[in-house]
Protein backbone atom coordinates (compact mmCIF):
# COMPACT_ATOMS: atom_id res chain seq x y z
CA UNK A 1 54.93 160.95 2.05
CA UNK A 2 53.46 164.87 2.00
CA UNK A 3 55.65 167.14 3.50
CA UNK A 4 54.90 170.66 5.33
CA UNK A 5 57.99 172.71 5.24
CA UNK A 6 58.73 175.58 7.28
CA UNK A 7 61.28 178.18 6.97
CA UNK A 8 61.89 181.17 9.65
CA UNK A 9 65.98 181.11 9.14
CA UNK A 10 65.81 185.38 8.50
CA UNK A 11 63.07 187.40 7.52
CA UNK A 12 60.93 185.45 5.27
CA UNK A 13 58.43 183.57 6.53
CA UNK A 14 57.50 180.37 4.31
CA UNK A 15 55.73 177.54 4.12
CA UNK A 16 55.19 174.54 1.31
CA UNK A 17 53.39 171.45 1.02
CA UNK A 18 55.36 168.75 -1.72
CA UNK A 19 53.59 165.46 -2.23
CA UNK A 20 55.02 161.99 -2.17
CA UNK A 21 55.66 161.76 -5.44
CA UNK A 22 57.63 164.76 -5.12
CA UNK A 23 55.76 167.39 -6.82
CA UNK A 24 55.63 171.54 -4.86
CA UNK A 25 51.52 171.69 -3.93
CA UNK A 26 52.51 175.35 -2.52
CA UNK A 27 54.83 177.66 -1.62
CA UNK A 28 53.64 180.76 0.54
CA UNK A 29 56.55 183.50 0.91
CA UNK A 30 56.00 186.43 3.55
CA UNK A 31 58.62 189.15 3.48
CA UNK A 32 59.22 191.41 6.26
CA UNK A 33 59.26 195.28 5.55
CA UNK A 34 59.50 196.29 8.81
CA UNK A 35 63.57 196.45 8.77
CA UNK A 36 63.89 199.14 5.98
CA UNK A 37 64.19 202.01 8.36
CA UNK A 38 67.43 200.06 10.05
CA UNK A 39 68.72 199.09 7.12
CA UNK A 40 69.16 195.31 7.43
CA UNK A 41 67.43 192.90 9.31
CA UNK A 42 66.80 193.23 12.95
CA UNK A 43 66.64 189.96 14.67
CA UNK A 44 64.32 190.69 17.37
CA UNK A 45 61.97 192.51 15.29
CA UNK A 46 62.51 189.41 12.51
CA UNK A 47 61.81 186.85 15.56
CA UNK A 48 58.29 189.12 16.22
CA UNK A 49 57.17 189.02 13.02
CA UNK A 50 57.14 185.29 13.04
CA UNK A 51 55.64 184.68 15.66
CA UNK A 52 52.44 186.62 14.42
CA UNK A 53 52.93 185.38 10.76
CA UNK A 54 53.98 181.65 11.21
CA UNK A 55 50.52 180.30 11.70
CA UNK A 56 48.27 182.38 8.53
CA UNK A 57 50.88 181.45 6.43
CA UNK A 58 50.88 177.38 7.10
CA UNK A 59 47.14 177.78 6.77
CA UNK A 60 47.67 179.43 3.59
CA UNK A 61 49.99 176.60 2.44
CA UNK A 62 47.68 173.51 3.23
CA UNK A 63 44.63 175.78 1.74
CA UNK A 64 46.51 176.24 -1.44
CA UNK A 65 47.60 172.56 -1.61
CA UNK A 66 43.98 171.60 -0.77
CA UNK A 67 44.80 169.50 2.38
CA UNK A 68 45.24 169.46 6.34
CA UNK A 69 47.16 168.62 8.57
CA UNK A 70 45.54 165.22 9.31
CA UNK A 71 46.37 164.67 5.19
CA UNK A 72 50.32 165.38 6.19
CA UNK A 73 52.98 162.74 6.68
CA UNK A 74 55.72 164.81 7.95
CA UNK A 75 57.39 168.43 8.68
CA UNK A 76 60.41 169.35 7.97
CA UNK A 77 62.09 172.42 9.38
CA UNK A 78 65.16 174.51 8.87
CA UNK A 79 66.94 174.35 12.27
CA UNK A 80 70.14 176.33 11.10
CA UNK A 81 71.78 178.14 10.52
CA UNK A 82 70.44 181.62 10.66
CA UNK A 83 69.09 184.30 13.50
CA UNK A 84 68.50 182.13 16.69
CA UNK A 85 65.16 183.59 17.29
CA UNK A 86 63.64 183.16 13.95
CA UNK A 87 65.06 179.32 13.81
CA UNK A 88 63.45 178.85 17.41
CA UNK A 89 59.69 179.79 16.15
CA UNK A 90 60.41 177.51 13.48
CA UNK A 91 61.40 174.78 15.16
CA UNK A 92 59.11 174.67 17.72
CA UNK A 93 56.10 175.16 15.70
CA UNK A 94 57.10 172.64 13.55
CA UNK A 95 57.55 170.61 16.62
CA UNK A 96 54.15 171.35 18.19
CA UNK A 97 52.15 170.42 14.83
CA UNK A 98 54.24 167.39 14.52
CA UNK A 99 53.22 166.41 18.06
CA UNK A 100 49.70 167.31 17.58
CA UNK A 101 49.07 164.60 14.99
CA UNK A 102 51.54 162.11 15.37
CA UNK A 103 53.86 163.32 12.37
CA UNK A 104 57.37 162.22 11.38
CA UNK A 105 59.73 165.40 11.95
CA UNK A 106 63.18 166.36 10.56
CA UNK A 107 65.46 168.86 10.31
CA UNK A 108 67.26 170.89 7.55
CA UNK A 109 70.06 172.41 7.12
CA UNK A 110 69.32 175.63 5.48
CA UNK A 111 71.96 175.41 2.61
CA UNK A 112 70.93 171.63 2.12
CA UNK A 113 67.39 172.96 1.17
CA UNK A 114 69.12 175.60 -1.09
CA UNK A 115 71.19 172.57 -2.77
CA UNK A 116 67.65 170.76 -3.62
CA UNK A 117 65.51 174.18 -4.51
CA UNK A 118 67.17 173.13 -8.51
CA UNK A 119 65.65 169.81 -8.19
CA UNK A 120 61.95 170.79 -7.20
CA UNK A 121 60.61 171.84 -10.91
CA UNK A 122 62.48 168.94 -12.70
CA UNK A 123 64.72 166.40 -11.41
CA UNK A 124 68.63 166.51 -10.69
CA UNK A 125 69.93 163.39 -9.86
CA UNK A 126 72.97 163.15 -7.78
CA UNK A 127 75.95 163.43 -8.23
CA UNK A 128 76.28 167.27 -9.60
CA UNK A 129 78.05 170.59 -9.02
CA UNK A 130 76.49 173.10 -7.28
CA UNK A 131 77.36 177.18 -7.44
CA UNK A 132 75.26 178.34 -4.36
CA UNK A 133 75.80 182.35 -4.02
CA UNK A 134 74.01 184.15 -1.84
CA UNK A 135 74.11 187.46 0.81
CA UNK A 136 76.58 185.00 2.97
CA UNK A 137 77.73 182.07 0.67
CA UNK A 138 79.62 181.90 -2.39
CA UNK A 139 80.57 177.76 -2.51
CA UNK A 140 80.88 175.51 -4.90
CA UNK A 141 79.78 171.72 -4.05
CA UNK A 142 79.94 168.71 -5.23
CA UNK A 143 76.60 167.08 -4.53
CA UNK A 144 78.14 163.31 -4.72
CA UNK A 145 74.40 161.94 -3.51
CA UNK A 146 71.74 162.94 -1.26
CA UNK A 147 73.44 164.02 1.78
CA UNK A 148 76.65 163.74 0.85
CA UNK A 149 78.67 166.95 -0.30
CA UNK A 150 82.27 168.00 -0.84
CA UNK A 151 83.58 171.70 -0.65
CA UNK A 152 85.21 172.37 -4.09
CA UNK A 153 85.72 175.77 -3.58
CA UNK A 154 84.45 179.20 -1.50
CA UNK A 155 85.30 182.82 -0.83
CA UNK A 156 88.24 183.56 1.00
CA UNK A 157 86.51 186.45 2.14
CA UNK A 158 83.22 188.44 1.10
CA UNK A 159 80.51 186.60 -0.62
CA UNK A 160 79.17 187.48 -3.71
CA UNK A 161 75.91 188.83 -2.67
CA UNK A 162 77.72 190.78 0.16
CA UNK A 163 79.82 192.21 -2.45
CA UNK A 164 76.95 193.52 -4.36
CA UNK A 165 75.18 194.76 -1.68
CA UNK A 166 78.27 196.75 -0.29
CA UNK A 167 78.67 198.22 -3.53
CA UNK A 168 75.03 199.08 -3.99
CA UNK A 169 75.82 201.12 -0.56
CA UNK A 170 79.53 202.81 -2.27
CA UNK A 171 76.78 203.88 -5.87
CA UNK A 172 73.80 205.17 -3.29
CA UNK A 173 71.61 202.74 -5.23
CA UNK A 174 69.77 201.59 -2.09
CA UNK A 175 66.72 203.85 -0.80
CA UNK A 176 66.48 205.06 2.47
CA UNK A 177 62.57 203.86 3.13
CA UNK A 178 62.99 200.35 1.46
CA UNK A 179 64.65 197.23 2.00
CA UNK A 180 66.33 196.33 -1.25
CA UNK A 181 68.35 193.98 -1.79
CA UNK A 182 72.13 195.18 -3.00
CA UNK A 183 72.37 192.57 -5.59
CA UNK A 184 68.64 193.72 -7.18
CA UNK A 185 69.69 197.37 -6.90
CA UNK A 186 72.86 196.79 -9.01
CA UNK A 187 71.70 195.04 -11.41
CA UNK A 188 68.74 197.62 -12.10
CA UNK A 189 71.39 200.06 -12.46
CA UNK A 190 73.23 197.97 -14.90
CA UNK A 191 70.64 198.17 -17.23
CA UNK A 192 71.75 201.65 -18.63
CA UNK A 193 75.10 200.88 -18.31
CA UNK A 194 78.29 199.30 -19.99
CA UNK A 195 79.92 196.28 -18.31
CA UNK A 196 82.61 197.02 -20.45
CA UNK A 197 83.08 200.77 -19.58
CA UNK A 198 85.71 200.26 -16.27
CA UNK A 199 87.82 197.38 -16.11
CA UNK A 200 87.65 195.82 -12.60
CA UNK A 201 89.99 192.99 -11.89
CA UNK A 202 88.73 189.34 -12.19
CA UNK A 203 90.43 188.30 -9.19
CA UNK A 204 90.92 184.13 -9.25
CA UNK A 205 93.05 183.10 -6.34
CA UNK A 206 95.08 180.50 -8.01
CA UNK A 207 96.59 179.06 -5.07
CA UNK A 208 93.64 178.16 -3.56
CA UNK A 209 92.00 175.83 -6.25
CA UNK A 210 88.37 176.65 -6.85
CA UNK A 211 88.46 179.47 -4.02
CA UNK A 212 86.78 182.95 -4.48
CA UNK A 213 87.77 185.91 -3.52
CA UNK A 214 85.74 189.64 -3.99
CA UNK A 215 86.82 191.88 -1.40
CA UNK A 216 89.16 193.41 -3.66
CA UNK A 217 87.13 193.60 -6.37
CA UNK A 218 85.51 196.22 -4.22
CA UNK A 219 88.38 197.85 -3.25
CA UNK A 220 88.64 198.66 -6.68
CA UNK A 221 85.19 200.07 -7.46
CA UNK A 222 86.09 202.23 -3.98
CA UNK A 223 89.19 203.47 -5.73
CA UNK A 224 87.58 204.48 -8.93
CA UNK A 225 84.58 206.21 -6.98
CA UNK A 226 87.36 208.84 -5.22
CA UNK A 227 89.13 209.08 -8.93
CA UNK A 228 85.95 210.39 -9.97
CA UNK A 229 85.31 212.63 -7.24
CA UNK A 230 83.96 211.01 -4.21
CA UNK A 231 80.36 210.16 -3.52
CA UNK A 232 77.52 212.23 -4.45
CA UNK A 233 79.85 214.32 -7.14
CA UNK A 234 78.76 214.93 -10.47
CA UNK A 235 81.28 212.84 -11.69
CA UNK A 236 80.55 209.77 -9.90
CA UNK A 237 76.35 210.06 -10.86
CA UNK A 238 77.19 210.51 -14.40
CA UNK A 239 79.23 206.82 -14.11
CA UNK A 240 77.10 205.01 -12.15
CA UNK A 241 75.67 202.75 -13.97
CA UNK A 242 78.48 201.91 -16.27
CA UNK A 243 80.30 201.21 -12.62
CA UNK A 244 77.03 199.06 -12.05
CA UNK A 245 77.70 197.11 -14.85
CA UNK A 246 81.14 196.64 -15.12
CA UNK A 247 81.09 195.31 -11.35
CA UNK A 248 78.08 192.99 -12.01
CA UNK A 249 79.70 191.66 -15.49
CA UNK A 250 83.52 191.37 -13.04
CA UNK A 251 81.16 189.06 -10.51
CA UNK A 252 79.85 187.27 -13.14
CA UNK A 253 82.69 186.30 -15.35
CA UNK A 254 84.78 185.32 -11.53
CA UNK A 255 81.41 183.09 -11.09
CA UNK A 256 81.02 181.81 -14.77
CA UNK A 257 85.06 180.60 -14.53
CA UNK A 258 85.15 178.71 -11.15
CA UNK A 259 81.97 177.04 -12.15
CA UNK A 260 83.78 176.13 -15.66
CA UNK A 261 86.79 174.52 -13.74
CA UNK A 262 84.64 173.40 -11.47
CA UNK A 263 82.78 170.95 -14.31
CA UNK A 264 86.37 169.90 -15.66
CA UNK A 265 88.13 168.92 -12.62
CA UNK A 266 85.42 166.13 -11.26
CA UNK A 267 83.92 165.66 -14.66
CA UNK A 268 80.74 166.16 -13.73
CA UNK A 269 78.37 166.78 -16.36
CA UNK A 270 75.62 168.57 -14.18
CA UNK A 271 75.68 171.79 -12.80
CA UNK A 272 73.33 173.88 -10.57
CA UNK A 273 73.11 177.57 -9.31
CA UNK A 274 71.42 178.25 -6.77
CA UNK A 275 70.85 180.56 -3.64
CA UNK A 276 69.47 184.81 -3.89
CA UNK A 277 72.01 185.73 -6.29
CA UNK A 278 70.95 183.05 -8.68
CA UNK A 279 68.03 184.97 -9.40
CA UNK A 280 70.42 187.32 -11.34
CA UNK A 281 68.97 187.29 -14.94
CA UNK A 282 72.31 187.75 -16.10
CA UNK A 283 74.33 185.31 -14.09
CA UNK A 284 71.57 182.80 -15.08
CA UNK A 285 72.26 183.64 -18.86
CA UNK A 286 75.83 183.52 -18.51
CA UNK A 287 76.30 180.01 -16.84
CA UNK A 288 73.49 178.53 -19.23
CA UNK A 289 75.92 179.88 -22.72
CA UNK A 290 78.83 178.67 -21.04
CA UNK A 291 78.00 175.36 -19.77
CA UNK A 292 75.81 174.92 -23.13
CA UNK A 293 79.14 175.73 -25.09
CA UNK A 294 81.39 172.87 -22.41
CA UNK A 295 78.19 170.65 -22.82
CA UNK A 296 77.30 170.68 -18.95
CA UNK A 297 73.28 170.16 -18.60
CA UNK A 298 72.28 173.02 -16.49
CA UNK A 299 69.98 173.54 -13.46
CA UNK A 300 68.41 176.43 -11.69
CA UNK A 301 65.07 177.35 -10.05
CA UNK A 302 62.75 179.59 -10.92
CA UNK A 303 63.72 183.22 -8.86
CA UNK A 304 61.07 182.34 -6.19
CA UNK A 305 62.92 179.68 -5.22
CA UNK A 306 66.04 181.29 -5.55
CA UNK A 307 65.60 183.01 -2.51
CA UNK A 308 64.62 181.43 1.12
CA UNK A 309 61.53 179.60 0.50
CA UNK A 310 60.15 176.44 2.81
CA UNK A 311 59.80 174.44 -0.87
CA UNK A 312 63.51 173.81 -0.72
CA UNK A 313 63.12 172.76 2.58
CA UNK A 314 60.00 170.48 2.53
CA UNK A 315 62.51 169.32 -0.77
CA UNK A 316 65.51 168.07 1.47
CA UNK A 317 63.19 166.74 4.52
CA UNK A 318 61.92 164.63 2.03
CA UNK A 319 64.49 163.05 0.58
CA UNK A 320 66.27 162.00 4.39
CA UNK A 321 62.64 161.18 5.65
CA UNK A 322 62.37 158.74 2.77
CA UNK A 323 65.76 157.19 4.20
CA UNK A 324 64.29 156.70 7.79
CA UNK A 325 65.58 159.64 8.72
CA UNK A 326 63.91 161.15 11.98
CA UNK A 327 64.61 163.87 14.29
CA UNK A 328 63.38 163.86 18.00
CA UNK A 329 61.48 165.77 20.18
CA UNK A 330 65.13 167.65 21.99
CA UNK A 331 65.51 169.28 18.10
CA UNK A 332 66.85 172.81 17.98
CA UNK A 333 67.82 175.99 16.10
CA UNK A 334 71.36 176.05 15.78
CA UNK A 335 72.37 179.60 14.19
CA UNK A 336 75.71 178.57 13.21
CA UNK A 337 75.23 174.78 12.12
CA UNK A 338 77.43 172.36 9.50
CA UNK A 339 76.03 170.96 7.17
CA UNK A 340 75.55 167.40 7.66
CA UNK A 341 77.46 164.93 5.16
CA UNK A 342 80.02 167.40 4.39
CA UNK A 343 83.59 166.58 2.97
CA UNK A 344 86.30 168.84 2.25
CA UNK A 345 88.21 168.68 -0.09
């Protein structure tokens, strides 16, 4: 079974061809650059910029894969959650190909294609533990087979990508003409600095299990920016990148211990990371010595697939298509959708 994937959840639009056997043909990526000046991502605009984008970029996928569309199987698209308009030009493109040439179609969930982006470059059976943190998720799942999942643990409040990128705001480490990402921008900054320099809190909700929680966390680096003077004083540029790192190193060491209990308390002996802020070189280092040292096996993709990509997607679609799995012609986005299979615990 080949697969087309399509993803059009935000403001990347992406398309990948896998083969049957399960192997990533392509995987074309088009970022949007027209939101810098707004400073996040402006649905209408992102919705646009499909729209004219969408159809170079699936030619630029079977091209690279060296097929067409008569040579495809099936298309899978993500169909939620995410900005209504970009799911919709998604979907229905997806559905018109599909149409066009008689083609299986299905639908993924967008964190479901995030869970199998660790499995695409070598294989990660079922069952596992997955850490998927991102700009709006920090979760931890069990992965207990394909399609089935069970919430171990999540934030109680910001995520950890939202964290960095609201701190990258509080350190004015994000230019005004470019759409950076906060967790990139911190972590560039951390490069010159100490993580050891101010001691955040590691905050670890015990009462909650395997919950997260980082809102305080940046309370704290708010607090230490007006004991040094405010923003934009002298005091607070000549700390900035120790702040930088201590904040990244507080994330990480929050991240490396839930994952760590996580591992114990189902014995699971497989863990992934996944999602935009797995493409932390750091984090990545951190959870490989730790599970290495608990004697976990562990999984993540390469960065490009870190982020949203249509290989994760084309990934999942697979795997339910090869159950029998179909979706009908009435598919739609749905911006704030469940993922499918879900347990919790």
């Amino acid at each position: 079974m080949v697969v087309l994937g399509l993803e059009t959840s935000c403001d990347e639009t992406s398309a990948a061809v896998i083969t049957a056997d399960g192997k990533l043909q392509s995987n074309v990526v088009l970022s949007q650059h027209d939101h810098a000046r707004y400073g996040g991502v402006v649905p209408e605009l992102a919705s646009r910029a499909h729209i004219r984008t969408v159809g170079p970029v699936v030619e630029q996928a079977l091209q690279e894969a060296g097929c067409s569309l008569d040579q495809l199987d099936a298309i899978a698209v993500t169909h939620g959650p995410g900005l209504v308009g970009s799911l919709l030009v998604g979907v229905n493109i997806a559905k018109g190909l599909a149409y066009s040439r008689d083609l299986a179609l299905i639908g993924v969930h967008h964190l479901e294609g995030h869970l199998y982006s660790a499995g695409i470059e070598r294989p990660l059976p079922p069952p596992f533990v997955a850490l998927l943190v991102s700009g709006g998720h920090t979760e931890l799942i069990h992965v207990r087979d394909h399609g089935s999942y069970e919430h171990l643990g999540r934030t109680l409040d910001d995520a950890a990508g939202e964290a960095f990128d609201k701190v990258a705001r509080l350190l004015d480490l994000l230019p005004p003409d470019q759409l950076v990402a906060g967790g990139r921008a911190v972590s560039d900054a951390a490069e010159a600095g100490d993580p050891q320099a101010v001691k955040f809190p590691r905050p670890l909700p015990e009462k909650k299990g395997l919950d997260f929680s980082f809102s305080g966390l940046k309370t704290a680096v708010r607090t230490e920016l007006i004991r040094l003077g405010g923003p934009g004083s002298e005091g607070v540029k000549a700390r900035t990148a120790d702040m930088a790192a201590s904040f990244q190193q507080a994330v990480i060491d929050v991240l490396v211990r839930r994952a760590c209990d996580a591992v114990e308390s189902t014995g699971i002996e497989r863990l992934s990371l996944v999602g935009g802020v797995a493409a932390n070189r750091l984090l990545r280092e951190s959870l490989c010595h730790a599970m290495d040292k608990i004697g976990v096996e562990f999984f993540t993709p390469s960065s490009i697939l870190c982020t949203d990509n249509a290989a994760m997607i084309a990934a999942a679609g697979r795997h339910r298509l090869l159950t029998g799995e179909r979706s009908g012609w009435d598919l739609d986005a749905h911006p704030r959708l469940a993922l499918p299979g879900l347990q919790h615990e």
